[in-house]
Protein backbone atom coordinates (compact mmCIF):
# COMPACT_ATOMS: atom_id res chain seq x y z
CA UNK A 1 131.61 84.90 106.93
CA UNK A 2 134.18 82.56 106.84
CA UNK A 3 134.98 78.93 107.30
CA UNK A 4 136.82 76.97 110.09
CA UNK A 5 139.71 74.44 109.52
CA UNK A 6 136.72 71.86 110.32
CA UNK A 7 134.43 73.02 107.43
CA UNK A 8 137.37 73.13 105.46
CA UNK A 9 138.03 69.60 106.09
CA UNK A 10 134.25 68.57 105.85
CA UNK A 11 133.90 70.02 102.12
CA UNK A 12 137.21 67.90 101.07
CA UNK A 13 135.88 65.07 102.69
CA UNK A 14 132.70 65.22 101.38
CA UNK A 15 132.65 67.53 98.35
CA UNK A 16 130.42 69.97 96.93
CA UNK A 17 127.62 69.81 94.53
CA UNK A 18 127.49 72.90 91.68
CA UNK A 19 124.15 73.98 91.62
CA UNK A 20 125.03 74.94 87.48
CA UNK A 21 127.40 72.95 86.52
CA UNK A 22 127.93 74.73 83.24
CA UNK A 23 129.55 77.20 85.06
CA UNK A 24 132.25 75.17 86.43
CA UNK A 25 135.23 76.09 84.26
CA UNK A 26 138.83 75.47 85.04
CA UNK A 27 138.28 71.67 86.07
CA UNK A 28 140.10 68.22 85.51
CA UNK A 29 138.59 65.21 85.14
CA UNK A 30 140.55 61.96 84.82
CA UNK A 31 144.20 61.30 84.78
CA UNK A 32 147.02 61.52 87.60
CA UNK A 33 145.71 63.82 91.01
CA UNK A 34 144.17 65.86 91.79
CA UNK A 35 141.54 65.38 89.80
CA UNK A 36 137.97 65.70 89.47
CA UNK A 37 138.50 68.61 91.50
CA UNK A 38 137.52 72.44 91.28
CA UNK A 39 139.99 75.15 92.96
CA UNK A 40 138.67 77.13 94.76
CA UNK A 41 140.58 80.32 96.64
CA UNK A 42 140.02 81.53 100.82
CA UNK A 43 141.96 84.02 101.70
CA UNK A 44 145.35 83.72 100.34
CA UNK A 45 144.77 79.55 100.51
CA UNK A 46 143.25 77.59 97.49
CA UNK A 47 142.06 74.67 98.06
CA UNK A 48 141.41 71.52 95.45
CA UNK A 49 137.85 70.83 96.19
CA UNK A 50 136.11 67.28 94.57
CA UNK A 51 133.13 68.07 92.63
CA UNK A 52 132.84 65.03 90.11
CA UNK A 53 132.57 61.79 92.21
CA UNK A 54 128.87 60.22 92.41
CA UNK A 55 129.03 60.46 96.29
CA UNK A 56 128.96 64.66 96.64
CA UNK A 57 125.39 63.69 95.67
CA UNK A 58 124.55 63.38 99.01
CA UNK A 59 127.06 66.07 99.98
CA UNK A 60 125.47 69.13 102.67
CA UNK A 61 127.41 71.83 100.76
CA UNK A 62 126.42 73.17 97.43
CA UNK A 63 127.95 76.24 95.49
CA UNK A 64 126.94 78.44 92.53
CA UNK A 65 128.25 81.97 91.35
CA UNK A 66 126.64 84.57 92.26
CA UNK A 67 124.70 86.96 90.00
CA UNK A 68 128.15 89.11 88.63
CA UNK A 69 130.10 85.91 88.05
CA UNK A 70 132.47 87.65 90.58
CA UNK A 71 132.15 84.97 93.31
CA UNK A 72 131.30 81.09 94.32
CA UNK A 73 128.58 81.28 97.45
CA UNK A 74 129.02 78.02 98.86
CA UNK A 75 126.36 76.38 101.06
CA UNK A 76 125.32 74.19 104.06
CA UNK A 77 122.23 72.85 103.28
CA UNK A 78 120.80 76.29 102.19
CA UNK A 79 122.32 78.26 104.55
CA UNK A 80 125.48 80.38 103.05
CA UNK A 81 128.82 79.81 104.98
CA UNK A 82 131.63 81.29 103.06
CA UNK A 83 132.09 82.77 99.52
CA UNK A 84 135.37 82.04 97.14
CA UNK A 85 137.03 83.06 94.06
CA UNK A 86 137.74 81.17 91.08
CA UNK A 87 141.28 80.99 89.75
CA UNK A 88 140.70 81.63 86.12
CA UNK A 89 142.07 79.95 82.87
CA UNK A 90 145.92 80.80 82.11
CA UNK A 91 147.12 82.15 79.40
CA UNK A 92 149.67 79.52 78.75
CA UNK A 93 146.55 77.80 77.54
CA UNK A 94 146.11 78.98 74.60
CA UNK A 95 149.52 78.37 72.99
CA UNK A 96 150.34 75.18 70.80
CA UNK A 97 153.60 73.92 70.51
CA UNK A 98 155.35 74.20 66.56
CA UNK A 99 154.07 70.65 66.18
CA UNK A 100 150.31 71.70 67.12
CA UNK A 101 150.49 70.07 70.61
CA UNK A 102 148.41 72.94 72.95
CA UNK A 103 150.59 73.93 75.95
CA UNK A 104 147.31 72.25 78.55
CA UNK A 105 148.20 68.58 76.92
CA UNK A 106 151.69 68.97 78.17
CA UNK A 107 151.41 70.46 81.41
CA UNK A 108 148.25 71.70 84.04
CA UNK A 109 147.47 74.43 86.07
CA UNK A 110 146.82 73.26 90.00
CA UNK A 111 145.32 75.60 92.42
CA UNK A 112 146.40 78.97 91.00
CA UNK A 113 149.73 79.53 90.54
CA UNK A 114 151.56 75.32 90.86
CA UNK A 115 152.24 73.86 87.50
CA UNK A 116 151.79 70.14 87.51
CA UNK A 117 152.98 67.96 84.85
CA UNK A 118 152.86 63.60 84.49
CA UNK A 119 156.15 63.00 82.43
CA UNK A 120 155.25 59.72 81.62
CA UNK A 121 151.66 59.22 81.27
CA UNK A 122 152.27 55.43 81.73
CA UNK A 123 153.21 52.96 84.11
CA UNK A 124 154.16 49.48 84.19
CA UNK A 125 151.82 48.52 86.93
CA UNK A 126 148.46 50.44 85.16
CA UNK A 127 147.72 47.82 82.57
CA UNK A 128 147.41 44.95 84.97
CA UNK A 129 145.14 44.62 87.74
CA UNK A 130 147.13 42.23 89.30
CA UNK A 131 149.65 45.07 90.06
CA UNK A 132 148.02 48.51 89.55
CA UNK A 133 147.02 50.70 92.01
CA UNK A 134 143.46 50.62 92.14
CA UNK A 135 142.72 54.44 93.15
CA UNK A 136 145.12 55.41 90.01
CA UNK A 137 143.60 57.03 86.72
CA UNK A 138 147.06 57.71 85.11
CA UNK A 139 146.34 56.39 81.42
CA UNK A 140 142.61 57.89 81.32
CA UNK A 141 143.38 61.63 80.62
CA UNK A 142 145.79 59.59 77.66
CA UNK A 143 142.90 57.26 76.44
CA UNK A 144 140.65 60.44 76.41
CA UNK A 145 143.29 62.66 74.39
CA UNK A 146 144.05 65.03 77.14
CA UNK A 147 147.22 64.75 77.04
CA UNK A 148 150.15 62.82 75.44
CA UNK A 149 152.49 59.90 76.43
CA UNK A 150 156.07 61.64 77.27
CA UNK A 151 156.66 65.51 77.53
CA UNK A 152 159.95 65.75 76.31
CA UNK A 153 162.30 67.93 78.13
CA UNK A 154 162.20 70.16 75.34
CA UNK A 155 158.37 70.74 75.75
CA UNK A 156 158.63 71.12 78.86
CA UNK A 157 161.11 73.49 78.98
CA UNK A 158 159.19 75.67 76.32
CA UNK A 159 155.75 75.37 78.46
CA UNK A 160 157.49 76.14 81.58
CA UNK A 161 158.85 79.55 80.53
CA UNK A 162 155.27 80.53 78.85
CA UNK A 163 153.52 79.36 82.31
CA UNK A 164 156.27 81.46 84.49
CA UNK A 165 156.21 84.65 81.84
CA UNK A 166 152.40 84.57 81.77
CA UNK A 167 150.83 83.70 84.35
CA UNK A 168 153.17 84.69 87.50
CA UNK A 169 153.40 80.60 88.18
CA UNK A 170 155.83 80.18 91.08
CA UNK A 171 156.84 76.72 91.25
CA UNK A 172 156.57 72.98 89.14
CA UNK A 173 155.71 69.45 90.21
CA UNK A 174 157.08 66.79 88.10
CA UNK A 175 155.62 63.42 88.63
CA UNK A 176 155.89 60.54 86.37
CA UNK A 177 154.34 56.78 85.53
CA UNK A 178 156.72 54.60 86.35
CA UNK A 179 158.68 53.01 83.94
CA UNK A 180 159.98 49.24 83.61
CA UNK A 181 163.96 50.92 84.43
CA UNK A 182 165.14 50.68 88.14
CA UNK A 183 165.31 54.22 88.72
CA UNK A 184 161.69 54.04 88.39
CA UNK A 185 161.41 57.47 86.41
CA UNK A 186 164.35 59.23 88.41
CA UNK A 187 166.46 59.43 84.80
CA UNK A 188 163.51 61.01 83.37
CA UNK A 189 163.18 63.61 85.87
CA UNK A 190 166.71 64.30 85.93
CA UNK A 191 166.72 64.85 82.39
CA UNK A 192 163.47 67.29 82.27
CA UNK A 193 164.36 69.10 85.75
CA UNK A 194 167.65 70.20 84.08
CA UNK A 195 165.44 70.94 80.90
CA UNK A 196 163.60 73.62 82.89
CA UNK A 197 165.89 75.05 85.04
CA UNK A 198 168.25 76.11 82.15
CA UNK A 199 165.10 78.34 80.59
CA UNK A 200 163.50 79.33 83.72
CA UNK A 201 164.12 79.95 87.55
CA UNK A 202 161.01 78.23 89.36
CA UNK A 203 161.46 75.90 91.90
CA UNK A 204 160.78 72.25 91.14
CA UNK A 205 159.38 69.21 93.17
CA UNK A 206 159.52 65.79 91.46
CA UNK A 207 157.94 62.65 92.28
CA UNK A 208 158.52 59.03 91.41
CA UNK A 209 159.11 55.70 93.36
CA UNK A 210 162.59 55.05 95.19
CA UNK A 211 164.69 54.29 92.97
CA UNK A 212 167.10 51.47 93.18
CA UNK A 213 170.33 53.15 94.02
CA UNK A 214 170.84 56.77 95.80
CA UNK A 215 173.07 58.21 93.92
CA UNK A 216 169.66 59.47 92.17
CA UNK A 217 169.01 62.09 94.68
CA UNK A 218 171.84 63.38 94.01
CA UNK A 219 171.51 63.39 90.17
CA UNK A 220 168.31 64.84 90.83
CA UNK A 221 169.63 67.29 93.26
CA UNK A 222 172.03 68.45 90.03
CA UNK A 223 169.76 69.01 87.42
CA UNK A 224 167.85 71.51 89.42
CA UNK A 225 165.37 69.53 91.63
CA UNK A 226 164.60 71.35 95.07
CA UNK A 227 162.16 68.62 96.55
CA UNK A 228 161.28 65.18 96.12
CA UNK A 229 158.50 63.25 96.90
CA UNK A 230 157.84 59.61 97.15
CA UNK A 231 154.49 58.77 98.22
CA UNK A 232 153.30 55.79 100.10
CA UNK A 233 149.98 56.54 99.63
CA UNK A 234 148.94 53.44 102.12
CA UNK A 235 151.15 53.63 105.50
CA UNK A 236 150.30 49.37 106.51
CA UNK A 237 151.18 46.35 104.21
CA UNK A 238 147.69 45.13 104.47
CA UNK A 239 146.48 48.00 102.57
CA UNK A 240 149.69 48.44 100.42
CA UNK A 241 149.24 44.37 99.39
CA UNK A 242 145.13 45.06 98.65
CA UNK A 243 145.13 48.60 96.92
CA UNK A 244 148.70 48.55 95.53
CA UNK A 245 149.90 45.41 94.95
CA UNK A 246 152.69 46.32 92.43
CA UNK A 247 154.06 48.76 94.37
CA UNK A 248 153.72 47.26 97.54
CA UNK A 249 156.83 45.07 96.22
CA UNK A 250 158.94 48.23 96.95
CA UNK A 251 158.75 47.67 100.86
CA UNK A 252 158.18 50.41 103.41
CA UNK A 253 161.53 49.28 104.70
CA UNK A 254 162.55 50.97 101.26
CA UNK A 255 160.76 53.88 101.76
CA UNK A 256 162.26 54.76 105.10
CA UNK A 257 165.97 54.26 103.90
CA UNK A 258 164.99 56.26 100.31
CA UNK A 259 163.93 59.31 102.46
CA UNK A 260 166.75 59.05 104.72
CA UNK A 261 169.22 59.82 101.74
CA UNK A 262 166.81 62.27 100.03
CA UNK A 263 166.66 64.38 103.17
CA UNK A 264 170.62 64.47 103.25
CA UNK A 265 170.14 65.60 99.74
CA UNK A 266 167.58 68.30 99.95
CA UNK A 267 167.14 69.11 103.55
CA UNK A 268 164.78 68.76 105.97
CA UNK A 269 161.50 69.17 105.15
CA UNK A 270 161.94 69.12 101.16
CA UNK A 271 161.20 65.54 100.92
CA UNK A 272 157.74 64.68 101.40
CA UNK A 273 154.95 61.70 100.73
CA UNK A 274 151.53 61.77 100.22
CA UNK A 275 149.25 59.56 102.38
CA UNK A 276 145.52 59.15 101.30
CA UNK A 277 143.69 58.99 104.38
CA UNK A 278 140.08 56.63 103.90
CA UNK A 279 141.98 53.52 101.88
CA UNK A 280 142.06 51.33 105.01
CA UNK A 281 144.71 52.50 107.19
CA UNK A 282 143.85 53.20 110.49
CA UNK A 283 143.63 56.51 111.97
CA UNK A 284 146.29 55.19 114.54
CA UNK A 285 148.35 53.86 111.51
CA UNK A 286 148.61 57.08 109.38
CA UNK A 287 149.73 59.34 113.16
CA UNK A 288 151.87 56.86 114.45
CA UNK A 289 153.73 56.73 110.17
CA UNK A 290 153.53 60.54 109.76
CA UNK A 291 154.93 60.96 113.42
CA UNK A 292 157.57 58.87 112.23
CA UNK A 293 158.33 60.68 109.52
CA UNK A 294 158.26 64.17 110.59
CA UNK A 295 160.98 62.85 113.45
CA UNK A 296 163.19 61.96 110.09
CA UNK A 297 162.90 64.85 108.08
CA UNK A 298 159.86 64.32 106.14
CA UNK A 299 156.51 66.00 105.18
CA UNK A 300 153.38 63.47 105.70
CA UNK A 301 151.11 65.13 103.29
CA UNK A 302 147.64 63.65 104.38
CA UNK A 303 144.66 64.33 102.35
CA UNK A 304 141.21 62.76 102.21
CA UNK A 305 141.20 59.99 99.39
CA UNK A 306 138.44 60.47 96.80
CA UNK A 307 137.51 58.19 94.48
CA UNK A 308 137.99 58.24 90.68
CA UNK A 309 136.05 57.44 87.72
CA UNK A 310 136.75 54.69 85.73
CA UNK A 311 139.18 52.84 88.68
CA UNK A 312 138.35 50.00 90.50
CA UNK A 313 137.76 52.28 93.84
CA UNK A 314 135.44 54.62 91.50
CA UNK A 315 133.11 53.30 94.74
CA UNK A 316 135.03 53.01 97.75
CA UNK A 317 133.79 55.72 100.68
CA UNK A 318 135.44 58.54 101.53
CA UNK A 319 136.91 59.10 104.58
CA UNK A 320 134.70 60.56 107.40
CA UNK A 321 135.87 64.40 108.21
CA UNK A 322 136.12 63.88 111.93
CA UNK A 323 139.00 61.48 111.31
CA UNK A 324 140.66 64.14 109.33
CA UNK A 325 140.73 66.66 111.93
CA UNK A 326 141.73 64.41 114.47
CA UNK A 327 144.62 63.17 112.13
CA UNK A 328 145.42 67.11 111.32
CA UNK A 329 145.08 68.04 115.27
CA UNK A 330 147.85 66.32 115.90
CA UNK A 331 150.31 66.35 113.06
CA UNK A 332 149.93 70.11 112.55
CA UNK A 333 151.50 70.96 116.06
CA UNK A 334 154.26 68.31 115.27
CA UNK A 335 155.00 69.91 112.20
CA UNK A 336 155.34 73.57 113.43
CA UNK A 337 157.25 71.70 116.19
CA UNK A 338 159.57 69.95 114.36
CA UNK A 339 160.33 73.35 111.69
CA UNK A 340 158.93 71.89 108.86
CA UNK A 341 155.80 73.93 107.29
CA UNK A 342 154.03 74.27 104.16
CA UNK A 343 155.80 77.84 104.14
CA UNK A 344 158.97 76.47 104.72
CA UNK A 345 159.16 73.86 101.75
CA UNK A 346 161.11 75.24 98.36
CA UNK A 347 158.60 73.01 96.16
CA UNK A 348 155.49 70.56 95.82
CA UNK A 349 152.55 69.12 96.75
CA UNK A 350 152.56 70.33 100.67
CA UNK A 351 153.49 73.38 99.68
CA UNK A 352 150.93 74.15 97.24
CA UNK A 353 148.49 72.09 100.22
CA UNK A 354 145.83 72.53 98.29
CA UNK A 355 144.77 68.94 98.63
CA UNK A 356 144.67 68.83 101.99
CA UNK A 357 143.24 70.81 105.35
CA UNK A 358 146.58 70.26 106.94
CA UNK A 359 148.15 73.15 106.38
CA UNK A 360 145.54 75.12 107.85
CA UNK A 361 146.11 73.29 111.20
CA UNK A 362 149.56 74.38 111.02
CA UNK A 363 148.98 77.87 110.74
CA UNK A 364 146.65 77.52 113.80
CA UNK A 365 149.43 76.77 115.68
CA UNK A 366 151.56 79.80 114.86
CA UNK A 367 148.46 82.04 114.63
CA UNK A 368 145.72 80.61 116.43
CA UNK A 369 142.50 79.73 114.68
CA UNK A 370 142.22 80.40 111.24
CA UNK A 371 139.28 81.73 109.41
CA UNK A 372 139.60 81.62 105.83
CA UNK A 373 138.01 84.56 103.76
CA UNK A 374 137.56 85.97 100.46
């Protein structure tokens, strides 16, 4: 009993509904992605599977433990197609700092063994519609008291070595709000990368806006950073100047010369950007970009968009799986193709690939079709 790269991709697209909910446990809600997501573990690949949004209402698949609490059964309507494991709550979670901050406020668990942090848990776009992102929830895990404003480098340094010590994590994302500076959060990466690294050896991806000059990679490159990512999230302007009109005022033109120099800096394949497939783009749009940017180095990391609480897209559809697949189809091959893999990425997002399918469709590729399992 397992499931196919197309199930996989029709449960991210679509979500699925806990038939207990109390028994949910490790889960976020709110706040930067993923979120509003359960993980959920195949094989050796977990996956970040939505569970919150209004829409897996009407979601086919459904999934409850089963009677030892040893394993999620996970349904088509009725009909069991695959059963998962649960990666369980760390035990970096249950240390507070000297102040009485708990380590979880500071920095996250994703999928099983990625620790994800938001630097700056604000951004000078979020407060104004005018410019804000509309899929973002940065500021609500802060209004809720999940987390705080800035994890120093200090604090992250100390929940960094706990996390690795611990729990066996093997790498850190660092992403940040972006601040009103023209580095647009590259100084405060630089500053809590180096942090890190002189406590702990785990690799580390960070993630923030091009900044204004180059010479960040670089900086970045120094103080321990091993990926970047820079994430267009929207691959057309008429989607960047409706969903993101703030940061549509960095132009793709940017983007492409930004990744240019990062890939000089960290090598092919280390520098990535996330595209959420089901804002507007067209399926055409996000193969022809990602084609593009696999030729110059980069990662596309596609995933299914899915909507957020509390955000002016709380509403907006998600993207039909068939789209997905036909998406993955192709940029999977070109990937493998081109030498850059999930596997072969030091840090981040696409390596974790949790969020997405797509790294499935790679593997099929260099091992023919994949059937995740237990």
């Amino acid at each position: 009993m397992a499931l196919s790269n197309q199930q996989l991709t029709q449960i991210q697209t679509q979500g699925i509904r806990w038939i207990e909910p109390g028994s949910l446990g490790l889960t976020r809600t709110g706040g930067a992605g993923p979120t509003d997501h359960k993980a959920l573990s195949f094989d050796s690949q977990t996956s970040m599977i939505p569970v919150f949004n209004e829409q897996i209402q009407r979601s086919p698949f459904s999934a409850k433990q089963d009677a030892n609490n040893e394993q999620v059964l996970i349904f088509e309507h009725e009909k069991l197609i695959a059963r998962a494991s649960m990666p369980g709550r760390p035990k970096f979670y249950e240390l507070t700092t000297n102040d009485g901050i708990p380590y979880w406020k500071i920095a996250t668990l994703h999928s099983k063994d990625v620790l994800a942090t938001t630097v700056l848990q604000t951004c000078v776009r979020y407060r104004n519609r005018d410019t804000s992102c509309q899929f973002c929830a940065i500021e609500e895990s802060l209004n809720a008291g999940k987390t705080i404003p800035h994890k120093t480098p200090e604090l992250l340094a100390e929940v960094a070595r706990a996390a690795v010590e611990l729990d066996g994590v093997k790498q850190m994302i660092m992403t940040t709000g972006t601040p009103k500076t023209l580095d647009r959060g590259a100084a405060v990466l630089v500053e809590s990368a180096r942090a890190v690294r002189a406590v702990v050896d785990i690799p580390i991806q960070a993630q923030c806006e091009p900044p204004d000059d180059d010479i960040w990679f670089q900086r970045l490159k120094d103080a321990g950073v091993d990926a970047l990512g820079m994430h267009l999230e929207a691959v057309s302007d008429r989607v960047r100047k409706s969903i993101m009109p703030g940061k549509a005022t960095v132009p793709i033109s940017r983007y492409i010369s930004a990744f240019k120099a990062a890939v000089e800096v960290f090598g092919k394949g280390n520098v990535s950007t996330y595209i959420l497939a089901g804002l507007g783009d067209t399926e055409d749009e996000i193969i022809a970009m990602s084609l593009e940017l696999v030729e110059l180095g980069v990662y596309p990391f596609v995933v299914p968009f899915v909507p957020v609480a509390s955000t002016p897209l709380e509403h907006h559809p998600m993207p039909k799986a068939d789209m997905l697949d036909r998406i993955f189809s192709q940029l999977g091959p070109a990937l493998y193709n081109a030498g850059i893999t999930s596997e072969s990425l030091k840090a981040g997002c696409a390596k974790c690939g949790a969020c997405s399918s797509l790294k499935s469709y790679e593997q099929e590729v260099a091992h023919g079709p994949l059937a995740l399992r237990v």
